[in-house]
C-alpha atoms as a PDB file:
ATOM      1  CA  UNK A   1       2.243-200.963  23.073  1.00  0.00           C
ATOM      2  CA  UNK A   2       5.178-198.489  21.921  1.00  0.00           C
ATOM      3  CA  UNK A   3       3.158-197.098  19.105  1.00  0.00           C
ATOM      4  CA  UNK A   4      -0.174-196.782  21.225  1.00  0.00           C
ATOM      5  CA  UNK A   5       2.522-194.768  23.547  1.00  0.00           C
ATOM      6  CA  UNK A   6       3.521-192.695  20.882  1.00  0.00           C
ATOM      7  CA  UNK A   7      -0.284-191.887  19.455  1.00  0.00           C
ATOM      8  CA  UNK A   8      -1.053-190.540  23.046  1.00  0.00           C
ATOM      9  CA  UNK A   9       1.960-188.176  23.734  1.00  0.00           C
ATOM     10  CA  UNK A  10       1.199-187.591  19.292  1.00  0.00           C
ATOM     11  CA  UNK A  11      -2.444-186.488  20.728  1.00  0.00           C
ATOM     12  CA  UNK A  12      -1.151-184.548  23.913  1.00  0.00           C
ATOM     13  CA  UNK A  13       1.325-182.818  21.670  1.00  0.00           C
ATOM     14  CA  UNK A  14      -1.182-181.979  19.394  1.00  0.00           C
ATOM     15  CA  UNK A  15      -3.694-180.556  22.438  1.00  0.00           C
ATOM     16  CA  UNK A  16      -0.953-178.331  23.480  1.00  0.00           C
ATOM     17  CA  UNK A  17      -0.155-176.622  19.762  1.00  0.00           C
ATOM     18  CA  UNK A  18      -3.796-176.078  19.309  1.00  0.00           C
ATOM     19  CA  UNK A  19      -4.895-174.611  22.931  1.00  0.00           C
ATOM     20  CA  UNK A  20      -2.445-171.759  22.572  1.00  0.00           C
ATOM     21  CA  UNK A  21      -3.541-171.207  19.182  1.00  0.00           C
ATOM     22  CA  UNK A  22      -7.418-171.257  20.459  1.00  0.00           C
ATOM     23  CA  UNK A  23      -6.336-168.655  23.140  1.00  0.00           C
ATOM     24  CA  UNK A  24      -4.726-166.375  20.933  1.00  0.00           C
ATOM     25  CA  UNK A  25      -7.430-166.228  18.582  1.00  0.00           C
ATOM     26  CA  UNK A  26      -9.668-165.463  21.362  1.00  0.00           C
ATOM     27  CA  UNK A  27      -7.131-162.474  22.754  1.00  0.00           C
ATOM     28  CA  UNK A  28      -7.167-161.546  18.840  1.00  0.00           C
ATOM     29  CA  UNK A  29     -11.097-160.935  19.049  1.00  0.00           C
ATOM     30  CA  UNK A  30      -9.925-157.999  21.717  1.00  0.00           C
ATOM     31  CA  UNK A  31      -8.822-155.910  19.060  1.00  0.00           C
ATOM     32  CA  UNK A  32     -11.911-155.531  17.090  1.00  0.00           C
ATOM     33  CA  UNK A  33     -13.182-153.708  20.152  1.00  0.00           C
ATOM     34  CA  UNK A  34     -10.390-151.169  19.882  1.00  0.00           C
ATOM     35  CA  UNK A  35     -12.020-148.593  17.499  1.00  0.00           C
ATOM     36  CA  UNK A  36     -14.919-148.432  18.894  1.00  0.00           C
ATOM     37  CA  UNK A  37     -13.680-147.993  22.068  1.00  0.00           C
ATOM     38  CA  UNK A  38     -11.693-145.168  21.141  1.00  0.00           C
ATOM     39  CA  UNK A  39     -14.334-143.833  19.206  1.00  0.00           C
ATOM     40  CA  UNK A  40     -16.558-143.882  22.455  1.00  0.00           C
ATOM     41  CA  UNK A  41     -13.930-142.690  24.480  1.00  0.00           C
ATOM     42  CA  UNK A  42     -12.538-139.434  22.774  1.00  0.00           C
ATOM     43  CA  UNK A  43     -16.324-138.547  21.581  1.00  0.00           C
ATOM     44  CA  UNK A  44     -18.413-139.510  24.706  1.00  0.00           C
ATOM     45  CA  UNK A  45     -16.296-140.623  28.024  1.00  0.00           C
ATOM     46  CA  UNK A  46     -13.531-137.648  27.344  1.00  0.00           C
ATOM     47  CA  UNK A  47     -16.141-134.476  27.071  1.00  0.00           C
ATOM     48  CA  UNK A  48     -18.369-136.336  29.762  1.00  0.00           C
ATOM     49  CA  UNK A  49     -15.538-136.246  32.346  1.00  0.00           C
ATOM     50  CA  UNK A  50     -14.197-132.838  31.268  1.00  0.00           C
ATOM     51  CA  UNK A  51     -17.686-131.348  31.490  1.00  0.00           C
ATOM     52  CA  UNK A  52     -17.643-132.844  35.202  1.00  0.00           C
ATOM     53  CA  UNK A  53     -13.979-130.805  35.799  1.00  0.00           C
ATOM     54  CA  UNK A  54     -15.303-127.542  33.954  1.00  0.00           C
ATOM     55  CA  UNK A  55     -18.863-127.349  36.440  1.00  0.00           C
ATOM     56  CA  UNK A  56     -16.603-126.472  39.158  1.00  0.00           C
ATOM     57  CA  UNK A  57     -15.304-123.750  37.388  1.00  0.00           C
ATOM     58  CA  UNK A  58     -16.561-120.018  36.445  1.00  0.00           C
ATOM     59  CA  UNK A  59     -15.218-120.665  32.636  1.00  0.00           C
ATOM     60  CA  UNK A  60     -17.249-118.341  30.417  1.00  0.00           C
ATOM     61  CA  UNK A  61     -16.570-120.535  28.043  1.00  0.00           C
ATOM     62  CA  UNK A  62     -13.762-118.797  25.549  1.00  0.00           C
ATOM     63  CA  UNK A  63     -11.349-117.778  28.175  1.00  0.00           C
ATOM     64  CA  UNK A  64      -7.678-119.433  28.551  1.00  0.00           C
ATOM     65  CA  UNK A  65      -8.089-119.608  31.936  1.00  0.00           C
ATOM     66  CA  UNK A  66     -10.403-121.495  34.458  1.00  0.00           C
ATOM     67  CA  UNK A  67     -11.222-120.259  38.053  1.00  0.00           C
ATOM     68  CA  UNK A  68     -11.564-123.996  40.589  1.00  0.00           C
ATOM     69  CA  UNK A  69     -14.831-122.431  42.417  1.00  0.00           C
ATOM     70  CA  UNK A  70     -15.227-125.433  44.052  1.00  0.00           C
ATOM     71  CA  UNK A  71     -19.002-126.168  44.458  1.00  0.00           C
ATOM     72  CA  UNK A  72     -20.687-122.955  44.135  1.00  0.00           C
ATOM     73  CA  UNK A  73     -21.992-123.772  40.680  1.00  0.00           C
ATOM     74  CA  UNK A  74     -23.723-126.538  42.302  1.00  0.00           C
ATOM     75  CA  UNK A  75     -25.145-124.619  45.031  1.00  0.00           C
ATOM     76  CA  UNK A  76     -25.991-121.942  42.496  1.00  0.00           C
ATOM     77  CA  UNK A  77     -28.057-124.459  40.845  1.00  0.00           C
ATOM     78  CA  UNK A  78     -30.191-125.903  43.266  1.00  0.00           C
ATOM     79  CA  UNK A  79     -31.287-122.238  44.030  1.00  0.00           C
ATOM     80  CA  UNK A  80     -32.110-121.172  40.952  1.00  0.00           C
ATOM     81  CA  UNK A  81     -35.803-121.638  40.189  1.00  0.00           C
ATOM     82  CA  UNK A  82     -34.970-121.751  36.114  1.00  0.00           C
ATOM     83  CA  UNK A  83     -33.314-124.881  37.167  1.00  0.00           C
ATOM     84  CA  UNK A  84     -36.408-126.458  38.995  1.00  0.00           C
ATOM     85  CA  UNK A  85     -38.413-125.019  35.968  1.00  0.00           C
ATOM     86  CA  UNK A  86     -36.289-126.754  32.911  1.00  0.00           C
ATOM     87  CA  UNK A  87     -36.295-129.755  35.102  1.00  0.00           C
ATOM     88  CA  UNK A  88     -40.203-129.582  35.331  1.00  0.00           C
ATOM     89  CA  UNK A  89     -40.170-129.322  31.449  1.00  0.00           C
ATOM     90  CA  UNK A  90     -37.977-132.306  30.396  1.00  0.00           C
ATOM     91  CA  UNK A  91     -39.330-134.302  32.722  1.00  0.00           C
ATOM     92  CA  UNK A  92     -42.693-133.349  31.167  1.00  0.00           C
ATOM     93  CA  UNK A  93     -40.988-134.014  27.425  1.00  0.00           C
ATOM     94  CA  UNK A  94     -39.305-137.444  28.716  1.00  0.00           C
ATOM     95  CA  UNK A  95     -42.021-139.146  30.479  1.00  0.00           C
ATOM     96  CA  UNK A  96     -45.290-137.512  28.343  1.00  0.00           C
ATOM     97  CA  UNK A  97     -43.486-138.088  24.922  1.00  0.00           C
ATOM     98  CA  UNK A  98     -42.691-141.565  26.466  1.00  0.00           C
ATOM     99  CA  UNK A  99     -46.728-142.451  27.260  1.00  0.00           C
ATOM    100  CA  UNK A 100     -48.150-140.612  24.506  1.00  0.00           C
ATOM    101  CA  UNK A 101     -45.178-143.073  21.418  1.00  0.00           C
ATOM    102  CA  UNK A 102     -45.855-146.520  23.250  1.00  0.00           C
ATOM    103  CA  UNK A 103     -49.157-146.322  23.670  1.00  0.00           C
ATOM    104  CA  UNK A 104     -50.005-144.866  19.977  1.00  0.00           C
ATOM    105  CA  UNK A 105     -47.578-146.734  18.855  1.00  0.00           C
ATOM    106  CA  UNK A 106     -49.266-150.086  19.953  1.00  0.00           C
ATOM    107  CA  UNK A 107     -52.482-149.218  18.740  1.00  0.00           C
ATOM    108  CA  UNK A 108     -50.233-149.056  14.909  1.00  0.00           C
ATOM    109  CA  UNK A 109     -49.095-152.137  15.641  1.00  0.00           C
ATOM    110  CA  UNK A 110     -51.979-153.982  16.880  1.00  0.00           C
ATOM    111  CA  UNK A 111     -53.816-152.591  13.556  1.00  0.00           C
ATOM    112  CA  UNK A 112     -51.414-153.078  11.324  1.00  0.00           C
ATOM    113  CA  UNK A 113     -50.113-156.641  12.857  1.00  0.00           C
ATOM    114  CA  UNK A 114     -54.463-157.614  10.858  1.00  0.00           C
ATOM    115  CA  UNK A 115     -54.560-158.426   7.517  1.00  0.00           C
ATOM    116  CA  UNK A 116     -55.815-154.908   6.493  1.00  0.00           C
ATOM    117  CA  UNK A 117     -55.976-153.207   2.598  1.00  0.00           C
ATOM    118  CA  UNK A 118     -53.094-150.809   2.624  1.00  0.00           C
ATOM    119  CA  UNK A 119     -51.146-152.050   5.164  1.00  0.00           C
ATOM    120  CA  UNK A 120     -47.687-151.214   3.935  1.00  0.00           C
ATOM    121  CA  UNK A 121     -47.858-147.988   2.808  1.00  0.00           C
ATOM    122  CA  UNK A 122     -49.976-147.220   6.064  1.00  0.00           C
ATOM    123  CA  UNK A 123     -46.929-148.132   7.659  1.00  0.00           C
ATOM    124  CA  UNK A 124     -44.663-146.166   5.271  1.00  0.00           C
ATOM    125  CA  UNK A 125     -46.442-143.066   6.161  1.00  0.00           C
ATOM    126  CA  UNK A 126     -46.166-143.638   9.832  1.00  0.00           C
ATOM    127  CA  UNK A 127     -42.470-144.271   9.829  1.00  0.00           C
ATOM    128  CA  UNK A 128     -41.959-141.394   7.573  1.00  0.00           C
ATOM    129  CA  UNK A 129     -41.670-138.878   9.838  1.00  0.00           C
ATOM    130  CA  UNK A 130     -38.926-140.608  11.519  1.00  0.00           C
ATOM    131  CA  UNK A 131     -36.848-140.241   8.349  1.00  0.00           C
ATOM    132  CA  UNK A 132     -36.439-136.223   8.909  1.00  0.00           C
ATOM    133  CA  UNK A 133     -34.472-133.919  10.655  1.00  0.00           C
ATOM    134  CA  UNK A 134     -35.928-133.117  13.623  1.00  0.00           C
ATOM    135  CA  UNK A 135     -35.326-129.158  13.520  1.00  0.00           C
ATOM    136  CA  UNK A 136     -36.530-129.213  10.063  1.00  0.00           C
ATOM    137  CA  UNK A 137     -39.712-130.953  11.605  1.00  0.00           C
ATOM    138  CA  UNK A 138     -39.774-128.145  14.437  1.00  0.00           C
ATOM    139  CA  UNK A 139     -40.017-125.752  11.670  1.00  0.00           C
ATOM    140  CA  UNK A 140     -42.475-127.473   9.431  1.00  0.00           C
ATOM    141  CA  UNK A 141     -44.870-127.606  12.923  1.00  0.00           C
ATOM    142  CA  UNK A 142     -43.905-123.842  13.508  1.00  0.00           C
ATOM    143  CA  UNK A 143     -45.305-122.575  10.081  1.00  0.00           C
ATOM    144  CA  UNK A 144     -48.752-124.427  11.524  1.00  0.00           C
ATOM    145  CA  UNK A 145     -48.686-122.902  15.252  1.00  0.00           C
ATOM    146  CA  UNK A 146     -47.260-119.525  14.255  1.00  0.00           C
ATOM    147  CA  UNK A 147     -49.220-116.510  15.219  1.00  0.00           C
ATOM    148  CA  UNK A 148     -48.587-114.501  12.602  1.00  0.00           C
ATOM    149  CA  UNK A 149     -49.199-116.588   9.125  1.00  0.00           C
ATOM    150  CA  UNK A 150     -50.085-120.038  10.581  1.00  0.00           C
ATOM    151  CA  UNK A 151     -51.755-122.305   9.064  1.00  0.00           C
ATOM    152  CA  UNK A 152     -54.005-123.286  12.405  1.00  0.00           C
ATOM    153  CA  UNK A 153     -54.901-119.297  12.237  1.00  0.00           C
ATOM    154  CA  UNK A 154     -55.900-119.326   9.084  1.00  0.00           C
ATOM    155  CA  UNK A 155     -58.080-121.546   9.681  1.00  0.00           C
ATOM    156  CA  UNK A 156     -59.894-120.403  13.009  1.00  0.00           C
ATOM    157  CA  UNK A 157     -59.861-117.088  11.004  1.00  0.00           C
ATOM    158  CA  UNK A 158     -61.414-118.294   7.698  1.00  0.00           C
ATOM    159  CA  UNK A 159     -64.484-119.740  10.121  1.00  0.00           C
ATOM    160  CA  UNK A 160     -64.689-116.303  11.964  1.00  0.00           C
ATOM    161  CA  UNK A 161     -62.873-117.269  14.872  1.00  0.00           C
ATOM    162  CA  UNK A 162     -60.059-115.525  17.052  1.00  0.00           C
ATOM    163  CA  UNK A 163     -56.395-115.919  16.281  1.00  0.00           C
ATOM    164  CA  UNK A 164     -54.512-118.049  19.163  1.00  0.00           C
ATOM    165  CA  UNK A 165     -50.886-117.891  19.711  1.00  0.00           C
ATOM    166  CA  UNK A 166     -50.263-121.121  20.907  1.00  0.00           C
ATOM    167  CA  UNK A 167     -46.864-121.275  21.032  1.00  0.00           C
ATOM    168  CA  UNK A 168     -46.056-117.851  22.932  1.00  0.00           C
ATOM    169  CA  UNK A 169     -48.789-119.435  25.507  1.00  0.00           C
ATOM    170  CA  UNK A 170     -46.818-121.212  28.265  1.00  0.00           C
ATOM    171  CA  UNK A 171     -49.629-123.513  29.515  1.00  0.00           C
ATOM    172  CA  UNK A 172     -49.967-124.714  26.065  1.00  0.00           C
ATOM    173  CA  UNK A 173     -46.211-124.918  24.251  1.00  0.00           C
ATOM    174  CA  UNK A 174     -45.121-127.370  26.241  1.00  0.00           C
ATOM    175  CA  UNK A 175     -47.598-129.646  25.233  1.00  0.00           C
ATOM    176  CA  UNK A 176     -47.109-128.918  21.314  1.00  0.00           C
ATOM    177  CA  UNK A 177     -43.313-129.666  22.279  1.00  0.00           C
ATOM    178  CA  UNK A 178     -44.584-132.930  23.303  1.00  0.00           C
ATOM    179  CA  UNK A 179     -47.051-133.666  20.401  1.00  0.00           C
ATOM    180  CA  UNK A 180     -44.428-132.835  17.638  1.00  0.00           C
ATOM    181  CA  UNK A 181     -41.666-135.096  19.165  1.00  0.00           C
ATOM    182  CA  UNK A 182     -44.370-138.034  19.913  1.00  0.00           C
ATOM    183  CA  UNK A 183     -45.142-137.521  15.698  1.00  0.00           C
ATOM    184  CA  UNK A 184     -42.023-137.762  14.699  1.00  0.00           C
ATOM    185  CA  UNK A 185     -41.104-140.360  16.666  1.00  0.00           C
ATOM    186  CA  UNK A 186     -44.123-142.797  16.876  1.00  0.00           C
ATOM    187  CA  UNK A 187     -43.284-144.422  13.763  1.00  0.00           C
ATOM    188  CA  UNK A 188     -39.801-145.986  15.603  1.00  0.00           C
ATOM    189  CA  UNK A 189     -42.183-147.487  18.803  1.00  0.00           C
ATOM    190  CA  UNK A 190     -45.036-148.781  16.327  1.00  0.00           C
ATOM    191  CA  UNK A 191     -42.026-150.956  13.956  1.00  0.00           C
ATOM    192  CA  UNK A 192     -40.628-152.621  17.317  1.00  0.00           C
ATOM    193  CA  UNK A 193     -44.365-153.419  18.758  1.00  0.00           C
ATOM    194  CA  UNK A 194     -45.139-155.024  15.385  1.00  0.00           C
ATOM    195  CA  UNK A 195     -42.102-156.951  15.388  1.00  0.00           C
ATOM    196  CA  UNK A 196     -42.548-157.883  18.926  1.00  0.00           C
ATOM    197  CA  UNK A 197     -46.355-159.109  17.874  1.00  0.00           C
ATOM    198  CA  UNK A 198     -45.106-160.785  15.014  1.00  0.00           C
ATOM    199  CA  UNK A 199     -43.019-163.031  17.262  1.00  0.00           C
ATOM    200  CA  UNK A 200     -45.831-164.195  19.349  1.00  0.00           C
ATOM    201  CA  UNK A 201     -47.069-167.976  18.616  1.00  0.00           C
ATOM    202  CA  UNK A 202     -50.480-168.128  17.258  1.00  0.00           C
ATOM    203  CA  UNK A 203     -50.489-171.042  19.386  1.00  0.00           C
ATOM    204  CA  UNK A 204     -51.184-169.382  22.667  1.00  0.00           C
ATOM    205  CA  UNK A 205     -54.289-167.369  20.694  1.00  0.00           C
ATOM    206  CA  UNK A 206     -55.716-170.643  19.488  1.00  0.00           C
ATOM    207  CA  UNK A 207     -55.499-172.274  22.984  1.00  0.00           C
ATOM    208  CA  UNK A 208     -57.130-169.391  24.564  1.00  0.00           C
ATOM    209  CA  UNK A 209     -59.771-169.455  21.617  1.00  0.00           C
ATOM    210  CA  UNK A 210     -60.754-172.930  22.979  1.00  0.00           C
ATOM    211  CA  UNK A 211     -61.070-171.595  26.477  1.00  0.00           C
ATOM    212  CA  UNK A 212     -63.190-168.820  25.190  1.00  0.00           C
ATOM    213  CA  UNK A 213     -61.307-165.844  26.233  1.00  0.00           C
ATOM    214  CA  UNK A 214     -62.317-162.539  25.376  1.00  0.00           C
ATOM    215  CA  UNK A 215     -60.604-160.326  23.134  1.00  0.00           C
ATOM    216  CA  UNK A 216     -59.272-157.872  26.209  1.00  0.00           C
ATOM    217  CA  UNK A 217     -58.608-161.374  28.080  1.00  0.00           C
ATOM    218  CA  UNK A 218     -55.998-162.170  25.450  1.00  0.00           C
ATOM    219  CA  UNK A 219     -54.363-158.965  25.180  1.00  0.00           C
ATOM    220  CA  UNK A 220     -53.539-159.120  28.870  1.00  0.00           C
ATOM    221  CA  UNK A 221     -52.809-162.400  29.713  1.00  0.00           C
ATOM    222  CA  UNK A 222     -50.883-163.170  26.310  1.00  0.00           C
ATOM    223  CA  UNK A 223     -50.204-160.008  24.008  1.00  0.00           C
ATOM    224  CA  UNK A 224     -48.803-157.416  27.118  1.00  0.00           C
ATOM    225  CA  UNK A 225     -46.411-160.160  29.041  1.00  0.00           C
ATOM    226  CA  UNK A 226     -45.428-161.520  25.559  1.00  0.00           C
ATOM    227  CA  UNK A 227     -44.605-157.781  24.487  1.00  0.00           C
ATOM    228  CA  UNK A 228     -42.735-156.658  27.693  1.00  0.00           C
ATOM    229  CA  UNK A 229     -38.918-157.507  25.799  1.00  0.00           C
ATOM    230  CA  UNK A 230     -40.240-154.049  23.343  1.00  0.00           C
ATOM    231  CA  UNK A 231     -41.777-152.509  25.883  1.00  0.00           C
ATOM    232  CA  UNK A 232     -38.448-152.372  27.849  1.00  0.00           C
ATOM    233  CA  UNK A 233     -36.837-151.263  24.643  1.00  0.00           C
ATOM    234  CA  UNK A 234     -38.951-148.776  23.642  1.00  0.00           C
ATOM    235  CA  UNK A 235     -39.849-146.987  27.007  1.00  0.00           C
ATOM    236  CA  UNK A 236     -35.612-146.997  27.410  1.00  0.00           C
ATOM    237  CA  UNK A 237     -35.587-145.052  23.879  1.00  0.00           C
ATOM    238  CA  UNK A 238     -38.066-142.507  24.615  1.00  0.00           C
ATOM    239  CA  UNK A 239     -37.273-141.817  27.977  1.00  0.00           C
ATOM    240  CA  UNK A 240     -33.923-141.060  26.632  1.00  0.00           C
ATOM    241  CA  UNK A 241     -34.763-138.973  23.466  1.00  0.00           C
ATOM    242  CA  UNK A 242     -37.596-137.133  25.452  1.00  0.00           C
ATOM    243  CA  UNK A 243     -35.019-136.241  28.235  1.00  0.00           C
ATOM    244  CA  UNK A 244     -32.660-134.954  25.868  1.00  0.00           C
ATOM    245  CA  UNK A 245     -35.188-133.179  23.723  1.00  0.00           C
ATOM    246  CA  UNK A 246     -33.273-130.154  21.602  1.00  0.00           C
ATOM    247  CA  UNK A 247     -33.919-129.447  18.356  1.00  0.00           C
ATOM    248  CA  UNK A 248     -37.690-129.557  18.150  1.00  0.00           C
ATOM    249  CA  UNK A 249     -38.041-126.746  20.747  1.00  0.00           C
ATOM    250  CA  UNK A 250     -35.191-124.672  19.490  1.00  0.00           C
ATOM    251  CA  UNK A 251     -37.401-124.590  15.998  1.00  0.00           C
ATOM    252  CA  UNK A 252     -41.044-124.366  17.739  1.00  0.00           C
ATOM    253  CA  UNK A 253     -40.346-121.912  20.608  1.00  0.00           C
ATOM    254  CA  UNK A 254     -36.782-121.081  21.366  1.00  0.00           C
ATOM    255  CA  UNK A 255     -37.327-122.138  24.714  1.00  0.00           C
ATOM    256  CA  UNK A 256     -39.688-118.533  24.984  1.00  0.00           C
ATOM    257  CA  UNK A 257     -41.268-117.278  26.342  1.00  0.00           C
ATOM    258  CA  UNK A 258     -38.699-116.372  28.635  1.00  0.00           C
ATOM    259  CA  UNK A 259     -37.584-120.130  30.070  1.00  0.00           C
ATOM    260  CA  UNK A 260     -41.371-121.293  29.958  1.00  0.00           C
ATOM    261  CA  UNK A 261     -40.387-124.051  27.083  1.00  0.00           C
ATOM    262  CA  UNK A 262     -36.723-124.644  28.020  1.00  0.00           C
ATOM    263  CA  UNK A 263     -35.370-128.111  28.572  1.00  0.00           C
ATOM    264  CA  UNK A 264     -32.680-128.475  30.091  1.00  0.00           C
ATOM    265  CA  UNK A 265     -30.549-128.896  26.702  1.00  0.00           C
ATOM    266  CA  UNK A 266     -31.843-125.997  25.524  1.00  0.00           C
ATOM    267  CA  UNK A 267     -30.713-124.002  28.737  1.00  0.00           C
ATOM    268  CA  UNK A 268     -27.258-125.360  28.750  1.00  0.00           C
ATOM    269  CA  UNK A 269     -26.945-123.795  25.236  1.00  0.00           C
ATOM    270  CA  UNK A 270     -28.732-120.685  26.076  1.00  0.00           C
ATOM    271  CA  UNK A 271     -26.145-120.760  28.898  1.00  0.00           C
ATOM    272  CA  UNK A 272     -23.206-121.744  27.067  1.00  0.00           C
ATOM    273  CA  UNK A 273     -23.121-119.261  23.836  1.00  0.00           C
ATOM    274  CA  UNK A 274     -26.099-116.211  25.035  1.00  0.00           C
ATOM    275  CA  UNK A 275     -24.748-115.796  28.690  1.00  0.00           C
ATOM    276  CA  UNK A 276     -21.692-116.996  28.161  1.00  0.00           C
ATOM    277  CA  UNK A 277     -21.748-119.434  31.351  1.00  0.00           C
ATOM    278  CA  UNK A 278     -20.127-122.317  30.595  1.00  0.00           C
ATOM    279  CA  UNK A 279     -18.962-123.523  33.907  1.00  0.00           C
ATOM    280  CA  UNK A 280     -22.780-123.082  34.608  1.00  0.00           C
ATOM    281  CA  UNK A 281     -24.085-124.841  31.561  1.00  0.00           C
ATOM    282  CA  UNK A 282     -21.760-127.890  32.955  1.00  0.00           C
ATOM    283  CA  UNK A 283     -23.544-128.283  35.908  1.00  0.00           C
ATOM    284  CA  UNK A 284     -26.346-128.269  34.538  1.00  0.00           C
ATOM    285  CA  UNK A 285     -25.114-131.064  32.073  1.00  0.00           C
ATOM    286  CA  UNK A 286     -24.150-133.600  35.095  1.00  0.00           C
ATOM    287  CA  UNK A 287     -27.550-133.080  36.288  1.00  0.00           C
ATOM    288  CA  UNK A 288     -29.348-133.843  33.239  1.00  0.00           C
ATOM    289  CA  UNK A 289     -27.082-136.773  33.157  1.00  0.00           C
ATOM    290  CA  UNK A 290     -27.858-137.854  36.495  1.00  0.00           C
ATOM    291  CA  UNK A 291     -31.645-137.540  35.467  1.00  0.00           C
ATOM    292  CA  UNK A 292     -31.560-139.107  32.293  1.00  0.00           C
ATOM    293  CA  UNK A 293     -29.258-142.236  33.867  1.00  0.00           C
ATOM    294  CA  UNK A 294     -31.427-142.536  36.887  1.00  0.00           C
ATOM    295  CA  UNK A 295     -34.703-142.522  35.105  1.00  0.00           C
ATOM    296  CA  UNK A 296     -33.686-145.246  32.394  1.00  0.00           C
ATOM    297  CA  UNK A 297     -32.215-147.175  34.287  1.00  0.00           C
ATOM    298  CA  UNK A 298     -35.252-147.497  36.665  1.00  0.00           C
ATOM    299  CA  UNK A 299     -37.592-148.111  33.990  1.00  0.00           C
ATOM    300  CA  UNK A 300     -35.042-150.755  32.507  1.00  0.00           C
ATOM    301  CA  UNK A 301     -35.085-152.379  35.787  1.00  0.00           C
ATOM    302  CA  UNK A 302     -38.689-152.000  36.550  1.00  0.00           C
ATOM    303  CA  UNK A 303     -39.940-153.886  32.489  1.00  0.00           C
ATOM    304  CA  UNK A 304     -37.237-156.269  32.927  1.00  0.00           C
ATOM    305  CA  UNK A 305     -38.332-157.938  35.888  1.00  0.00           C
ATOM    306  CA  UNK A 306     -41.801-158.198  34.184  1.00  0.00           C
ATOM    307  CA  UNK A 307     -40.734-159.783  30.744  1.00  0.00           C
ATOM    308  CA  UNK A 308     -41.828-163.659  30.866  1.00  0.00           C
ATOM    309  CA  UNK A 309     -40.626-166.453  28.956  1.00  0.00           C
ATOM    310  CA  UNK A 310     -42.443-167.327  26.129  1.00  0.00           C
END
């Protein structure tokens, strides 16, 4: 009885060494999140906040000093019409960049997820794109658009046609804006569709085989709910890059001409270094913030209430 005693308080004894041990491993774990939080937190959360304290100021931007003006940057802004303009244009760059790359992007992946000749380096040449800088992809577009030496020109001109100048047209360079990004970046959408297609059961095909469902039958009722986990992902991505579209229109247009192509990135910098308006360009910065948060996070909420367990 004594010894079966003595294995209990043994085993008790033994519970209470290893528990702590179990808990400080666990509080150990915390400190692998340190660099990365302090990484995130001198590179994103820091200039966030101080752009917040420097957009109620009239800081030009190289000056020592900073004049509190209170909210008269933000009531400068809302009656500015450049800022309803830029607005207009990176809402046009987020959301038509966002259509045009998941739904092109699907049709890759639907093609390519078929046992087709070629298949890989089709999808090399797709994803290549992705691979370069975007203002070195503004400027490779630029040398096609471009009035003056173009290669689109050349064209129209060696079939007797009239030059165009496309990208000093502001009807028309917002759109090119939208086309170059959604080139680029297609390539990114189509490798998470195929993976997402991939994933899907062939069993669910052959079951609706046997109930004779049609082709578009299958896509909806199986392929799109299946997909909806990439969907979310990839309309979150492009929403985001298209929002905060820079380099591609600082290569094609310059924002010109005038403000007809600016986004809003591109006016905060025009702001920031031309005009020398940084308390300005601030403001502008929380708002594109507040559009960029506020749009993503509605379209993460929206696709994640339709994804569906497989």
């Amino acid at each position: 009885m004594s010894e079966l005693v003595n294995k209990s308080q043994r085993a008790i004894a033994h519970k209470g060494v290893v528990k702590p041990r179990k808990v400080k491993k666990q509080k150990s774990l915390w400190w692998m999140y340190l660099p990365a939080l302090i990484v995130v937190s001198v590179f994103i959360i820091y200039p966030f906040l101080n752009g917040i304290r420097v957009s109620f100021t009239d800081w030009n931007g190289f000056s020592q000093t900073k004049n509190w003006v209170g909210l008269e940057q933000y009531k400068r802004m809302f009656q500015d019409s450049n800022t309803w303009l830029v607005v207009k244009n990176t809402l046009l760059y987020g959301i038509g960049s966002t259509i045009f790359q998941n739904v092109i992007g699907l049709l890759y992946a639907l093609l390519l997820n078929k046992s087709i000749r070629l298949k890989s380096l089709t999808r090399t040449i797709i994803y290549l794109p992705v691979i370069i800088s975007p203002l070195v992809m503004g400027y490779i577009w630029y040398f096609f658009f471009a009035y003056q030496g173009g290669a689109l020109n050349d064209v129209l001109m060696l079939f007797g046609l009239n030059k165009i100048n496309a990208l000093g047209n502001p009807d028309v360079n917002p759109w090119i804006i939208v086309f170059v990004n959604t080139y680029q970046f297609v390539g990114i959408a189509m490798i998470i569709y195929l993976a997402g297609l991939q994933s899907i059961s062939k069993d669910f095909y052959e079951a609706a085989d046997i109930d004779g469902a049609s082709v578009f039958q299958k896509f909806k009722n199986i392929t799109l709910p299946l997909l909806m986990p990439a969907i979310t992902i990839n309309v979150v991505l492009n929403i985001i890059g298209g929002l905060k579209l820079f380099d591609v229109i600082l290569a094609l247009t310059g924002g010109g001409p005038g403000n007809a192509s600016q986004s809003m990135s591109t006016f905060m910098y025009s702001l920031y270094f031309s005009r020398q308006d940084a308390g300005y360009a601030a403001t502008q910065g929380v708002l594109m913030a507040f559009i960029t948060l506020v749009f993503s996070l509605l379209a993460l909420a929206y696709f994640k209430r339709k994804e569906v367990d497989a």
